[in-house]
Protein backbone atom coordinates (compact mmCIF):
# COMPACT_ATOMS: atom_id res chain seq x y z
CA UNK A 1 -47.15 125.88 305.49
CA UNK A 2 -49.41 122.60 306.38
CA UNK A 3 -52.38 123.86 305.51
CA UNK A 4 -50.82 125.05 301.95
CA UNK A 5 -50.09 121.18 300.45
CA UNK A 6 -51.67 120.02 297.17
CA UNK A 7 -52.50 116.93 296.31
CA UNK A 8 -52.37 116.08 292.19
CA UNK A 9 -52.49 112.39 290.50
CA UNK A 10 -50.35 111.38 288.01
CA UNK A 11 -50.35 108.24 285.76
CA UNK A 12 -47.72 106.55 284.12
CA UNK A 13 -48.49 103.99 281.26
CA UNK A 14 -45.98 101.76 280.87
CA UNK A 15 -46.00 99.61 277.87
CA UNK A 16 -43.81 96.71 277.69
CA UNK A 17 -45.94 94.67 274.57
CA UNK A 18 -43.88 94.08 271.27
CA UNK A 19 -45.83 93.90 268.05
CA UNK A 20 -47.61 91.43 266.62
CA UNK A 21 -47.06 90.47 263.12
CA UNK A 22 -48.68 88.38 260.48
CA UNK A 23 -46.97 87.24 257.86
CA UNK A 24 -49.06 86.89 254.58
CA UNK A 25 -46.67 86.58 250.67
CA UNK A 26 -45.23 84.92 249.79
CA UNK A 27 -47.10 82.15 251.17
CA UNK A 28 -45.27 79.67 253.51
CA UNK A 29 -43.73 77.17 251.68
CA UNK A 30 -44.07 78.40 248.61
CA UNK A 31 -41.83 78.67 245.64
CA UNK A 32 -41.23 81.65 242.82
CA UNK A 33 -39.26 82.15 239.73
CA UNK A 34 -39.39 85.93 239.57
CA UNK A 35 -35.75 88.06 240.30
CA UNK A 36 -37.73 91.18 242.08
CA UNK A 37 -39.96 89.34 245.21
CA UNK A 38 -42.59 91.85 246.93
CA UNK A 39 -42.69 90.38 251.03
CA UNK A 40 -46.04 91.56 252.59
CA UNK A 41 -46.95 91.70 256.50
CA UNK A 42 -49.36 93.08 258.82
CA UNK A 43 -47.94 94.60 262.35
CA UNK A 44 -49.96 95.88 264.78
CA UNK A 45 -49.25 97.31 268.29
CA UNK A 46 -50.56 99.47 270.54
CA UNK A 47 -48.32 102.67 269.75
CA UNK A 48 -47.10 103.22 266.46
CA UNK A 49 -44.49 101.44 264.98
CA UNK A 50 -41.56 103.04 263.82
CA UNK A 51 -39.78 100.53 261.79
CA UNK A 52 -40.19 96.83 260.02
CA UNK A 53 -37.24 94.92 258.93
CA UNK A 54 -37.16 91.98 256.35
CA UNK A 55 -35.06 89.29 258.04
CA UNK A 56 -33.40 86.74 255.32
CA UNK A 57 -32.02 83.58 256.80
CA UNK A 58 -31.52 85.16 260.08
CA UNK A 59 -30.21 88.55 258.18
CA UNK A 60 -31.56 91.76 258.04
CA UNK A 61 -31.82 92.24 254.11
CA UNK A 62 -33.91 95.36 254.43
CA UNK A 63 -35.41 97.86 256.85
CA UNK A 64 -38.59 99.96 256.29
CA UNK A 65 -40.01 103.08 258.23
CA UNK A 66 -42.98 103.86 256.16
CA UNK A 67 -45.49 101.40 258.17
CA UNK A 68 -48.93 101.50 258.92
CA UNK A 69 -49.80 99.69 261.98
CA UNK A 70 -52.87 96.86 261.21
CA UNK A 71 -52.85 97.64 257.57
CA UNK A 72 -50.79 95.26 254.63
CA UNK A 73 -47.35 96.58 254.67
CA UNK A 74 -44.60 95.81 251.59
CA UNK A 75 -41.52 95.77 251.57
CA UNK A 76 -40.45 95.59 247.44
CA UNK A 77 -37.92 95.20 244.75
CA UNK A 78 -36.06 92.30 247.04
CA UNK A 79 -33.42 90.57 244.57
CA UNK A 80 -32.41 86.93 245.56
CA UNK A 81 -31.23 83.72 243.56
CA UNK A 82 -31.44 80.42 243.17
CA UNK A 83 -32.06 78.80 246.56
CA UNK A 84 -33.98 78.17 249.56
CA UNK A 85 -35.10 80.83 252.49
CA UNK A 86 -36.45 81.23 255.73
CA UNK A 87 -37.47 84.85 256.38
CA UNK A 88 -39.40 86.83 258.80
CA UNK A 89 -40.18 90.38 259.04
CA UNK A 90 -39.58 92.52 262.96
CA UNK A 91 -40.98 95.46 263.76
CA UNK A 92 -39.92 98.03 266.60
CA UNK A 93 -43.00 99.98 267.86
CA UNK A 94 -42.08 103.89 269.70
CA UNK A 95 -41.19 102.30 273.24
CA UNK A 96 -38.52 100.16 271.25
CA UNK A 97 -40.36 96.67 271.86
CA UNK A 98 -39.79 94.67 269.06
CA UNK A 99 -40.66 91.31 267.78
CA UNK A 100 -41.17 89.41 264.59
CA UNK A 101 -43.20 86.26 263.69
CA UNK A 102 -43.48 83.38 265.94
CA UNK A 103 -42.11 81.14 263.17
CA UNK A 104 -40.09 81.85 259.89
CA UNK A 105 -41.55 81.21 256.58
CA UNK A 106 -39.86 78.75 253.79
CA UNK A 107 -39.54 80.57 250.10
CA UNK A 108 -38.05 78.50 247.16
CA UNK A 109 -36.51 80.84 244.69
CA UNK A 110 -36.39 78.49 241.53
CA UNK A 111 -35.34 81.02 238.46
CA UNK A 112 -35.92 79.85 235.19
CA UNK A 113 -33.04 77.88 233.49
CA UNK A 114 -30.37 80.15 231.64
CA UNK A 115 -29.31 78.29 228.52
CA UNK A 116 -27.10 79.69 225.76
CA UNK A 117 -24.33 78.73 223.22
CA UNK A 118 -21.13 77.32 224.31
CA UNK A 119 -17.48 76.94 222.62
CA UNK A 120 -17.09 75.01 220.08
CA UNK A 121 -20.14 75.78 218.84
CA UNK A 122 -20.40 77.04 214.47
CA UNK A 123 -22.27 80.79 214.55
CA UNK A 124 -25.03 81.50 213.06
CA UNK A 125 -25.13 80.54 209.25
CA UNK A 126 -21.82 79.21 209.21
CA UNK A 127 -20.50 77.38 205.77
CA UNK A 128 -18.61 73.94 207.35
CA UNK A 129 -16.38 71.99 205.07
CA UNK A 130 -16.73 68.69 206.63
CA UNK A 131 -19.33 65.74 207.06
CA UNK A 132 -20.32 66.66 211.16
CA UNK A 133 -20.80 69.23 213.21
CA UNK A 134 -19.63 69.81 216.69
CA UNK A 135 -22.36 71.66 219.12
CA UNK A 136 -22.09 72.02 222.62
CA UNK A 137 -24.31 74.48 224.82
CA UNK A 138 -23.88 75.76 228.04
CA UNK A 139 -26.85 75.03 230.73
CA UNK A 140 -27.27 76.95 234.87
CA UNK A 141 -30.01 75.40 236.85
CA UNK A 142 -29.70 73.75 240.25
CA UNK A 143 -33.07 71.37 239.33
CA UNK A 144 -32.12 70.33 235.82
CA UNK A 145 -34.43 67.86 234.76
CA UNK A 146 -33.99 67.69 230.54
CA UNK A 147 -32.15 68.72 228.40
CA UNK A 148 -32.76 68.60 224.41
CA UNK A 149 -30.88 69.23 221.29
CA UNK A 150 -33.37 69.83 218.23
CA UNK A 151 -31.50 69.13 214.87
CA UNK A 152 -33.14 69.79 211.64
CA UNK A 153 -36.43 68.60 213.17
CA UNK A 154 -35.35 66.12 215.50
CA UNK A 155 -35.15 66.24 218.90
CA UNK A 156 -32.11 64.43 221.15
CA UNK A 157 -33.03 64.06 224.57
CA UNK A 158 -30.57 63.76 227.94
CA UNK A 159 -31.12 63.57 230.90
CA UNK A 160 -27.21 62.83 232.60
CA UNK A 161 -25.86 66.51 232.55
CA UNK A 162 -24.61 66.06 229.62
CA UNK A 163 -25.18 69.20 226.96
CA UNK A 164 -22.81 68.52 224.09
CA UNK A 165 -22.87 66.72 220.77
CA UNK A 166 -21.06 65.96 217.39
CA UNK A 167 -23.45 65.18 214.77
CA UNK A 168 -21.64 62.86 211.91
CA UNK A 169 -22.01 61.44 208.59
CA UNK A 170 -23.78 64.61 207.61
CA UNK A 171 -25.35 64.86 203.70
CA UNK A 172 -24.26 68.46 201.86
CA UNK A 173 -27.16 70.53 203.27
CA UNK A 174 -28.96 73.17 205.40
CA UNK A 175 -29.20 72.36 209.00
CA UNK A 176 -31.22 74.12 211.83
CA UNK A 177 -30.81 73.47 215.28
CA UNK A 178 -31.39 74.98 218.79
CA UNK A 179 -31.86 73.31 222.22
CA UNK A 180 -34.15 73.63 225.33
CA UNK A 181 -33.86 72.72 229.10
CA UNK A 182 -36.35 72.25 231.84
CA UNK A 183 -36.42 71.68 235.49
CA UNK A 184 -37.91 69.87 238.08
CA UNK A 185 -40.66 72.45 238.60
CA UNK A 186 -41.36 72.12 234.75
CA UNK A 187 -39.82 75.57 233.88
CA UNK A 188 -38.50 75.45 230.29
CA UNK A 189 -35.92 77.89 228.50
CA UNK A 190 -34.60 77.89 224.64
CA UNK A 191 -31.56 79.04 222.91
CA UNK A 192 -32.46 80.59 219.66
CA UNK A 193 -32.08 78.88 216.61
CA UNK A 194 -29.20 78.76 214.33
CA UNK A 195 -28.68 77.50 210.93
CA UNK A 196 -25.43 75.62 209.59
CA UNK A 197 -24.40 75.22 206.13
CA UNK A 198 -22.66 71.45 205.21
C-alpha cells in the first residue's frame, strides 16, 4: 500500500584512477654489466593492485602478482644482453585501471668482454719445431676499445679489430703469452696464460 514504501540510500563508488608508479633501479640512464638485473618500482592506488608487469622495449618481459601497493616492489632474476633499453613497469589495480610510468627509463647493458683462444692457436705447453709462432684469439664486445697480446713479458697493443699475430725469428726457448681486451666503459677481460716451447 502507500503508506507501506521505504525509503533506503545506496552509494556507489566508482573508481576510474589507474595507478601511479615510480620508477626507482636501475636508475635512468644508467648502465650495468651484470647478466641477472633486479627492476624496482613503487605503485600505489587507491584499491589494491593485482598485478605489475615489466615492460622491455615496449614488451612485456615479465608479469608479477605479489605487489604491495606504496611499498618497493622487485621484479628479479631478469636476463638481457648486450644492448640498449627502454623499460617501464604497469600495474592493473582490482577495477582493472592500469597505467605505467609517464616516461620510459634508458638501461645500457654493457657485459664484460668474452675473450678466449681461437684456431690456429698452439695449446698449452706445446713443443713447436719452427722459428715463429702463429696466435690468434677470438674477442665479443660491441664497445671494443683495446686489445693486447702479452708475449714473454711484452705487451702488443691494437686498437683496429684486429686480434691475431705471428711472432717470427723466434730464439730456441720458453715462451708465455696471454692477451686482454677492454671496452669503452673500461671493462677489462683476460685469456689465461699459456706457455709454448721453441
Amino acid at each position: 500500500t502507500a503508506n507501506n514504501l521505504k525509503h533506503e540510500e545506496r552509494y556507489a563508488v566508482v573508481d576510474n584512477t589507474a595507478p601511479t608508479i615510480v620508477l626507482s633501479g636501475p636508475e635512468n640512464n644508467s648502465y650495468t654489466n651484470l647478466t641477472s638485473i633486479t627492476f624496482t618500482f613503487t605503485p600505489d592506488d587507491v584499491h589494491d593492485i593485482i598485478n605489475c608487469s615489466l615492460i622491455i622495449n615496449n614488451e612485456v618481459n615479465s608479469t608479477s602478482s605479489s605487489i604491495t601497493k606504496a611499498s618497493s616492489n622487485s621484479i628479479t632474476g631478469i636476463y638481457l644482453t648486450h644492448g640498449t633499453y627502454n623499460w617501464n613497469v604497469n600495474c592493473t589495480d582490482q577495477e582493472n585501471n592500469q597505467r605505467g610510468n609517464e616516461s620510459n627509463f634508458v638501461l645500457d647493458v654493457n657485459l664484460v668482454p668474452l675473450i678466449d683462444y681461437a684456431e690456429g692457436t698452439p695449446a698449452n705447453n706445446s713443443y713447436v719445431a719452427d722459428n715463429s709462432t702463429y696466435i690468434n684469439f677470438s674477442v665479443d664486445d660491441e664497445d671494443e676499445d683495446t686489445f693486447v697480446i702479452n708475449w714473454n713479458g711484452t705487451e702488443y697493443y691494437f686498437t683496429n679489430q684486429t686480434h691475431e699475430y705471428n711472432f717470427t725469428e723466434l730464439n730456441d726457448g720458453i715462451y708465455n703469452y696471454y692477451a686482454w681486451v677492454n671496452d669503452s666503459l673500461n671493462q677489462t677481460n683476460y685469456t689465461d696464460t699459456r706457455e709454448v716451447v721453441i
